[in-house]
Protein backbone atom coordinates (compact mmCIF):
# COMPACT_ATOMS: atom_id res chain seq x y z
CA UNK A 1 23.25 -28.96 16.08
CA UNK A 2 21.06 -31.83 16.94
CA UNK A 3 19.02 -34.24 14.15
CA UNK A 4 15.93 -32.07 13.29
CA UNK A 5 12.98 -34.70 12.90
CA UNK A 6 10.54 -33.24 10.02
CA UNK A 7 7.48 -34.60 8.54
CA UNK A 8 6.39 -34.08 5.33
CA UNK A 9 3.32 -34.54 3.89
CA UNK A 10 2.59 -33.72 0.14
CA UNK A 11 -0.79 -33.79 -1.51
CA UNK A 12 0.30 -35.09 -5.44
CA UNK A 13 2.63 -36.57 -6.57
CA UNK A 14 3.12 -34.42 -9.83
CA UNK A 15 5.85 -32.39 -11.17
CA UNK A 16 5.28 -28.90 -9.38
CA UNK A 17 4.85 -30.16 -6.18
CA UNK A 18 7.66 -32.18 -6.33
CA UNK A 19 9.42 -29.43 -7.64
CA UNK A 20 8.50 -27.35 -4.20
CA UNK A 21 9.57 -30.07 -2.29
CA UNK A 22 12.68 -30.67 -3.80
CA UNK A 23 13.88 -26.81 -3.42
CA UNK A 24 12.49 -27.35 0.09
CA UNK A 25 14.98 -29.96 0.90
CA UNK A 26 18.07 -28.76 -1.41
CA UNK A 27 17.68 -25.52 0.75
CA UNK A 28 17.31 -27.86 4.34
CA UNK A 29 20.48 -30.19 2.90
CA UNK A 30 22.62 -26.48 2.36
CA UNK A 31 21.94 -25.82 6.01
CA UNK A 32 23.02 -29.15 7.51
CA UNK A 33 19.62 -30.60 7.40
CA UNK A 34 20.42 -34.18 5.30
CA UNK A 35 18.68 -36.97 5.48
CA UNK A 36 20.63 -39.64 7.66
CA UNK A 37 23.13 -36.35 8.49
CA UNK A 38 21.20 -33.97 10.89
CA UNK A 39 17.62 -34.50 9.77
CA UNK A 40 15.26 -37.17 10.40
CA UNK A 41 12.60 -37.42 7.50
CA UNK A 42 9.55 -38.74 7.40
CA UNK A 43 7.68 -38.00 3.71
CA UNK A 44 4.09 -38.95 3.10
CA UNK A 45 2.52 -38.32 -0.10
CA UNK A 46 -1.52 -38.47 -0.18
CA UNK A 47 -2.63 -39.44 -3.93
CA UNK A 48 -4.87 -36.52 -4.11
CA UNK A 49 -7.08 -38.02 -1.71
CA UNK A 50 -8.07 -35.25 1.43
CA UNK A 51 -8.72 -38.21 4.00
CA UNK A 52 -5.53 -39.68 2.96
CA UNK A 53 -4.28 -36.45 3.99
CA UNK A 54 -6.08 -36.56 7.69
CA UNK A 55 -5.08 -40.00 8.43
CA UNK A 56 -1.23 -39.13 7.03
CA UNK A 57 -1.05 -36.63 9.41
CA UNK A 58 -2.34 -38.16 12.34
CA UNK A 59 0.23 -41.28 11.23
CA UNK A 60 2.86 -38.37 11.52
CA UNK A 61 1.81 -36.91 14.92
CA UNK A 62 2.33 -40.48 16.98
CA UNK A 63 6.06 -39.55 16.05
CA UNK A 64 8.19 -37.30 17.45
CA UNK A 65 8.48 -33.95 15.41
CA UNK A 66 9.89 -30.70 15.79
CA UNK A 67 8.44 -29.44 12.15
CA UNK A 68 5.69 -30.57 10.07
CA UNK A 69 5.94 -29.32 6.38
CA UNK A 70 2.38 -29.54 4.21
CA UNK A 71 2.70 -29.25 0.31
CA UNK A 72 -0.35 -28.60 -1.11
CA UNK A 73 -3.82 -26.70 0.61
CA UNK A 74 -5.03 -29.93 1.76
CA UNK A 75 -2.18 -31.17 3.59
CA UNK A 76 -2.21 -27.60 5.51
CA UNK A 77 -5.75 -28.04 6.49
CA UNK A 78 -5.32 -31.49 8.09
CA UNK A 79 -2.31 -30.33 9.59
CA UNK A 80 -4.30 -27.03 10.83
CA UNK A 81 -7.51 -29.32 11.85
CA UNK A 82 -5.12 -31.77 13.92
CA UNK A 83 -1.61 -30.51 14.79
CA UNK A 84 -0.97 -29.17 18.28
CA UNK A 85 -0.73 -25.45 18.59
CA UNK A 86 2.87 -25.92 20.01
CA UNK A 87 4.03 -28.15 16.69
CA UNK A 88 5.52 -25.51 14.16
CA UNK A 89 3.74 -25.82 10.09
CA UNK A 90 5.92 -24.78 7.28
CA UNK A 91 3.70 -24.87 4.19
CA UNK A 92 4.10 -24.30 0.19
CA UNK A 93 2.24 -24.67 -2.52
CA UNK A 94 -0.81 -23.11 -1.29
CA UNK A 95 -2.37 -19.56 -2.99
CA UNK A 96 -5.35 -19.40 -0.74
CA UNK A 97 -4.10 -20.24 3.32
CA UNK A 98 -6.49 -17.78 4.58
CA UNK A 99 -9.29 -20.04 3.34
CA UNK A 100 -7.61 -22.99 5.09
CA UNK A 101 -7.78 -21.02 8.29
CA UNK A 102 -3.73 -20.04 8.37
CA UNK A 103 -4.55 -16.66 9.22
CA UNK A 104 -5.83 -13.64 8.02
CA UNK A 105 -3.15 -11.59 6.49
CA UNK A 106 0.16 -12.09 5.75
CA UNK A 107 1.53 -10.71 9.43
CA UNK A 108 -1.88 -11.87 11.48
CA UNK A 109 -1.69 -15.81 11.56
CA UNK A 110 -2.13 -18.86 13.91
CA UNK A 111 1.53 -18.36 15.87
CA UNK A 112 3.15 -21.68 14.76
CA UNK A 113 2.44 -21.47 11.51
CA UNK A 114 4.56 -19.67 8.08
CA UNK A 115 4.70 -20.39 4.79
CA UNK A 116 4.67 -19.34 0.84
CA UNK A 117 1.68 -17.53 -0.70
CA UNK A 118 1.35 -18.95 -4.73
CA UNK A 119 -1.68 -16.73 -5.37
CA UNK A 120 -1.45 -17.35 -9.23
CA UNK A 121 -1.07 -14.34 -11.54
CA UNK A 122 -4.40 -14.70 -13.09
CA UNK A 123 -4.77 -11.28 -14.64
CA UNK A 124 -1.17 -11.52 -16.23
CA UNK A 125 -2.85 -15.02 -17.86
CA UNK A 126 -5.86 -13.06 -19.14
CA UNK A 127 -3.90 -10.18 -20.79
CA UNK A 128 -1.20 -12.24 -22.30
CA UNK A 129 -4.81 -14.11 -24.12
CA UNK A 130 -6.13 -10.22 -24.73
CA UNK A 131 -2.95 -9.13 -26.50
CA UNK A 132 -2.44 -12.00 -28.55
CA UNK A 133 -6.25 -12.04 -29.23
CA UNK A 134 -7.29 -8.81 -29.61
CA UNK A 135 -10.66 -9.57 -30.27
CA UNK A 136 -11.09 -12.06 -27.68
CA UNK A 137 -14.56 -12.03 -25.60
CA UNK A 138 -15.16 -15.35 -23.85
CA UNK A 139 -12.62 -17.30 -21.88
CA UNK A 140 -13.12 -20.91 -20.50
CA UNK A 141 -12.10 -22.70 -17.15
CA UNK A 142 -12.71 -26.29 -16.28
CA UNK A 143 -12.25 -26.60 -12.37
CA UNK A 144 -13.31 -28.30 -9.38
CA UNK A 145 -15.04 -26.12 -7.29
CA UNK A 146 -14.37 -28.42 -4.11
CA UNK A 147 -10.80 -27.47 -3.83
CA UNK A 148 -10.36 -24.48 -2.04
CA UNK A 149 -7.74 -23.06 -3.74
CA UNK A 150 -9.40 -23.18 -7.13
CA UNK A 151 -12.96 -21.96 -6.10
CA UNK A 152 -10.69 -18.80 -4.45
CA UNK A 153 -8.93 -18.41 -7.41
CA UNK A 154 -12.01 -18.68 -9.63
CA UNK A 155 -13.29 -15.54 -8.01
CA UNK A 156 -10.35 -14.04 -8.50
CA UNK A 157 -10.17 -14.39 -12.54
CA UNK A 158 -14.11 -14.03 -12.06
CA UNK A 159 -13.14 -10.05 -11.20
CA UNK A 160 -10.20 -9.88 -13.13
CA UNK A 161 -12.20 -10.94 -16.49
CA UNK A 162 -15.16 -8.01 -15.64
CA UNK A 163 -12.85 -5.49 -15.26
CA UNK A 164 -11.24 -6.28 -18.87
CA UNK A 165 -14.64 -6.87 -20.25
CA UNK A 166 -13.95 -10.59 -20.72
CA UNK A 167 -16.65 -13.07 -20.44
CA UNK A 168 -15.76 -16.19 -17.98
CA UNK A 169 -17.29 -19.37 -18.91
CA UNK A 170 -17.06 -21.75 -16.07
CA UNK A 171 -17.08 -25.60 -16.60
CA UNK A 172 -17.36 -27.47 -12.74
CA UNK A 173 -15.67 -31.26 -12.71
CA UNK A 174 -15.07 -33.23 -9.86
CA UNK A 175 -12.29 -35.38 -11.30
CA UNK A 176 -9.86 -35.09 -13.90
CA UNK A 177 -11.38 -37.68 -15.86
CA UNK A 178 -14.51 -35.43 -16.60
CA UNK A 179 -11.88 -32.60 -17.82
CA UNK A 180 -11.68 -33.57 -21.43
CA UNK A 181 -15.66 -33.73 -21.96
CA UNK A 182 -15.94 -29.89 -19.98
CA UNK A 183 -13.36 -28.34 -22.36
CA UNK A 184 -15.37 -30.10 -25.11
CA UNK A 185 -18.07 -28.41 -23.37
CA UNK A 186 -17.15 -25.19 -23.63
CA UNK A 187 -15.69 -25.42 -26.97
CA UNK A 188 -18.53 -26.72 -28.69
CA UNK A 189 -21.32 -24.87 -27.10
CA UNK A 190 -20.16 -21.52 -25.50
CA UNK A 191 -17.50 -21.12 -28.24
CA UNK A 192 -15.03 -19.58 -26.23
CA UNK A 193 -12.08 -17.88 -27.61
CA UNK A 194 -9.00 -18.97 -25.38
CA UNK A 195 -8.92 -21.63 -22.15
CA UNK A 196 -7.40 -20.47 -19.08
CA UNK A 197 -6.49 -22.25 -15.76
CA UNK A 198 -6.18 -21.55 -11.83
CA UNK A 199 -4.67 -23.91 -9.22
CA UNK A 200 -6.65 -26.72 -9.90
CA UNK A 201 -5.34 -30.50 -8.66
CA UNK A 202 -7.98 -31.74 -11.50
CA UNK A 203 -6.88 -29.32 -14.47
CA UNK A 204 -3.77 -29.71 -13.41
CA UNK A 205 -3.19 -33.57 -13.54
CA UNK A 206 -5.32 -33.67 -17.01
CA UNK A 207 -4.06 -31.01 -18.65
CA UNK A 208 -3.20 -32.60 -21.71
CA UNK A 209 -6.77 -33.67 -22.16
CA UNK A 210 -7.33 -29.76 -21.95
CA UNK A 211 -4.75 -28.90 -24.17
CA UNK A 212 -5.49 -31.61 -26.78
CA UNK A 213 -9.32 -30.09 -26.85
CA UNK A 214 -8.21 -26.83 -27.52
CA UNK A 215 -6.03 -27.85 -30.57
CA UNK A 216 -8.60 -29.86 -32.00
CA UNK A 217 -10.79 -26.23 -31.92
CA UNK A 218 -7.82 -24.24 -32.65
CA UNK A 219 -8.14 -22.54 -29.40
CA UNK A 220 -5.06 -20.88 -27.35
CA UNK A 221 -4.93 -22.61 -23.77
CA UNK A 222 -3.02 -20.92 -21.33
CA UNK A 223 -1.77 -22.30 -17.92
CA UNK A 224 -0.35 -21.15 -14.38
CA UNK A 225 1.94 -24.08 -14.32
CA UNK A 226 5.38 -24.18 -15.77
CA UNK A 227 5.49 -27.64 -16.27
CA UNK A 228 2.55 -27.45 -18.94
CA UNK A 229 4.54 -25.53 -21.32
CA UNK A 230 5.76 -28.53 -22.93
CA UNK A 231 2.19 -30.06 -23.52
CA UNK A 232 1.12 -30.26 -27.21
CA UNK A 233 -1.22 -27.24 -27.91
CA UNK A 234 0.37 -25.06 -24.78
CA UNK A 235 0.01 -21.81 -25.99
CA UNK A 236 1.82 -20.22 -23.57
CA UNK A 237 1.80 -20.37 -19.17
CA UNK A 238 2.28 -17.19 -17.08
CA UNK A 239 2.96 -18.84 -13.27
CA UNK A 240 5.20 -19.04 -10.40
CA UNK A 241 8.15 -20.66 -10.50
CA UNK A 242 7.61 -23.95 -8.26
CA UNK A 243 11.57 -24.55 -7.47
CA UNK A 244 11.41 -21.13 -5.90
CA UNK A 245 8.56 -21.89 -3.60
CA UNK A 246 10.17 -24.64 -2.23
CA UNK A 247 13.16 -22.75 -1.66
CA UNK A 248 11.73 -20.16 -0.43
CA UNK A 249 9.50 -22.47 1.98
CA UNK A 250 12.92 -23.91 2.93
CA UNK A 251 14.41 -20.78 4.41
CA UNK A 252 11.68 -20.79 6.36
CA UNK A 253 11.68 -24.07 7.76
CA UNK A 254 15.84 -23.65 8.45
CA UNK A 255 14.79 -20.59 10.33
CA UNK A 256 12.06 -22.65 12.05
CA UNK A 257 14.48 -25.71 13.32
CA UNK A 258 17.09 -23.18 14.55
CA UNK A 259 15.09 -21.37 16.99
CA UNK A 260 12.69 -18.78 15.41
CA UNK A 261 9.28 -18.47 16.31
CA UNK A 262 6.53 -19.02 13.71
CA UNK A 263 4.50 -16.10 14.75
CA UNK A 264 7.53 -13.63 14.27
CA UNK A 265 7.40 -15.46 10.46
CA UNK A 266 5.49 -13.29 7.73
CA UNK A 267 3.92 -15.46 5.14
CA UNK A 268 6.14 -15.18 1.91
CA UNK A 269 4.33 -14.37 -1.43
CA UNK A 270 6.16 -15.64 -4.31
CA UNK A 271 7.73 -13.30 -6.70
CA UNK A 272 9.50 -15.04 -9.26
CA UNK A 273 7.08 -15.32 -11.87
CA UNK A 274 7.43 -16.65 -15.31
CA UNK A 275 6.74 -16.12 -18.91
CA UNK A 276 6.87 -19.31 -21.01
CA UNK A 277 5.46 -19.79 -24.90
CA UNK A 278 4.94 -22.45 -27.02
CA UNK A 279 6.18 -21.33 -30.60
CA UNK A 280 5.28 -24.83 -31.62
CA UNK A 281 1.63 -24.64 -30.69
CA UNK A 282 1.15 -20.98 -31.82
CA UNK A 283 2.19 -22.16 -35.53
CA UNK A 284 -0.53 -25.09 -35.33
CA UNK A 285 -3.05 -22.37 -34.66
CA UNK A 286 -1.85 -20.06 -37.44
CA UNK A 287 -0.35 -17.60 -34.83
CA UNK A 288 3.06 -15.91 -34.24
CA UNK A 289 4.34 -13.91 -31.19
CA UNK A 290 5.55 -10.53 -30.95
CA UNK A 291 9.53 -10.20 -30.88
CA UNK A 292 8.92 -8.15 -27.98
CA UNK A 293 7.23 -11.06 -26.19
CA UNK A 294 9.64 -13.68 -27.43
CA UNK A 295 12.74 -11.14 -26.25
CA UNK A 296 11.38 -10.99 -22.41
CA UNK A 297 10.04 -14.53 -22.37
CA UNK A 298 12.21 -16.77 -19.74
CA UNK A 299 11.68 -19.66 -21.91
CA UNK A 300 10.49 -20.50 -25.45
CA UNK A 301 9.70 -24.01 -26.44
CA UNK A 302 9.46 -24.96 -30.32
């Protein structure tokens, strides 16, 4: 086996995604992929910036590669936008490829590219909120509707809220720094009863501003990242497990560098999902969980 030369190009640095690209590589290592020791690595990481992403990628192309790996939406649609067709894309982190032009199902895609599918389990979110909250109407969500992943997902929780008779409230930002003021927003003036998130690189890397507001207001906020559990007034996150992905992604990309064809490569929805609560913020707000929930809860914090 000869040194595979990857390139890697991830869109934040932030604990999920490096948590995908970290399973992505422990898998890689496993097969004889190390760095220095069979593989050849070249990582970029963008700083949330999409031209950064372009101009990584085309930095990535002068070199000789025989896989480019994208973390993140983003990375994938720079990678899409400028990659040769004959240059196999692994990607991860990603619940809306079809948007970034991957393909159009899960079997039908461009023929050099595969990846993981992290559609987030947005209707799990909502009736987690409904059962704690019985009387819950309204639910909040601050997002940037540039990213494509979070205006896709938006319409997802858009549909999933009608058909539980749920009101969605939706707050646009275009930065994280605006987060804080649209949760204040929302809580102050629409007076909804819980906050929810989708994949969202702005909700995402300000989520504590999120989760502060909705302490102040004594408001449950719920999340699709695992990571957030541990965030002061976390109620509770129902998401995919981000370790997973990358494994998962990694499998791929083995199967990839010894020989497979993308195109014979289904893209791989994630299926290890997660249910993680926050006793410690449910007290502050005067609420308790069912033993049932606690019992088949994969993690409790507090």
């Amino acid at each position: 086996m000869g040194t595979a030369r990857v390139g890697l190009l991830q869109f934040v640095r932030a604990a999920a995604p490096d948590a995908v690209r970290l399973g992505l590589l422990e898998v890689l290592a496993a097969a004889g992929y190390r760095p220095g020791a069979g593989l050849a690595l070249e990582q970029r990481f963008a700083g949330g910036s999409t031209a950064t992403a372009r101009e990584q990628v085309q930095e990535l192309l002068r070199r000789p590669l025989d896989l480019l790996v994208a973390i993140g939406t983003p990375p994938l649609e720079a990678a899409l936008a400028l990659a040769p067709a004959s240059l196999p894309v692994v990607f991860a982190y990603c619940s809306n490829p079809w948007g970034a032009g991957a393909g159009s199902s899960y079997g039908q895609h461009r023929p050099n590219v595969t990846g993981t599918v992290g559609t987030n389990p947005l209707a799990a979110q909502l009736d987690l909120a409904q059962r704690l909250d019985p009387g819950l109407l309204r639910v909040g969500l601050v997002m940037n509707p540039a990213e494509p992943n979070s205006s896709f997902e938006t319409e997802l929780l858009r549909r999933d809220a009608e058909e539980r008779d749920l009101q969605l409230l939706v707050e646009p930002v275009a930065e994280p720094d605006e987060v804080a003021a649209a949760a204040q927003r929302l809580l102050e003036l629409q007076e909804v009863g819980a906050l929810v998130r989708v994949g969202d690189y702005a909700s995402s890397l300000a989520f504590a501003d999120l989760a502060a507001a909705g302490l102040r207001h004594r408001c449950p906020v719920y999340s699709v990242d695992p990571v957030d559990i541990g965030v002061r007034g976390c109620m509770a996150v129902v998401g995919w497990d981000a370790h997973a992905d990358g494994q998962l992604a990694g499998a791929l990309a083995v199967q990839v560098l010894r020989g497979a064809d993308p195109a014979n490569l289904p893209f791989e929805p994630l299926s290890r999902r997660l249910l993680l609560l926050n006793r410690r913020t449910a007290a502050a707000l005067g609420l308790a969980f069912p033993a049932e929930l606690l019992r088949r809860a994969d993690r409790v914090v507090g």
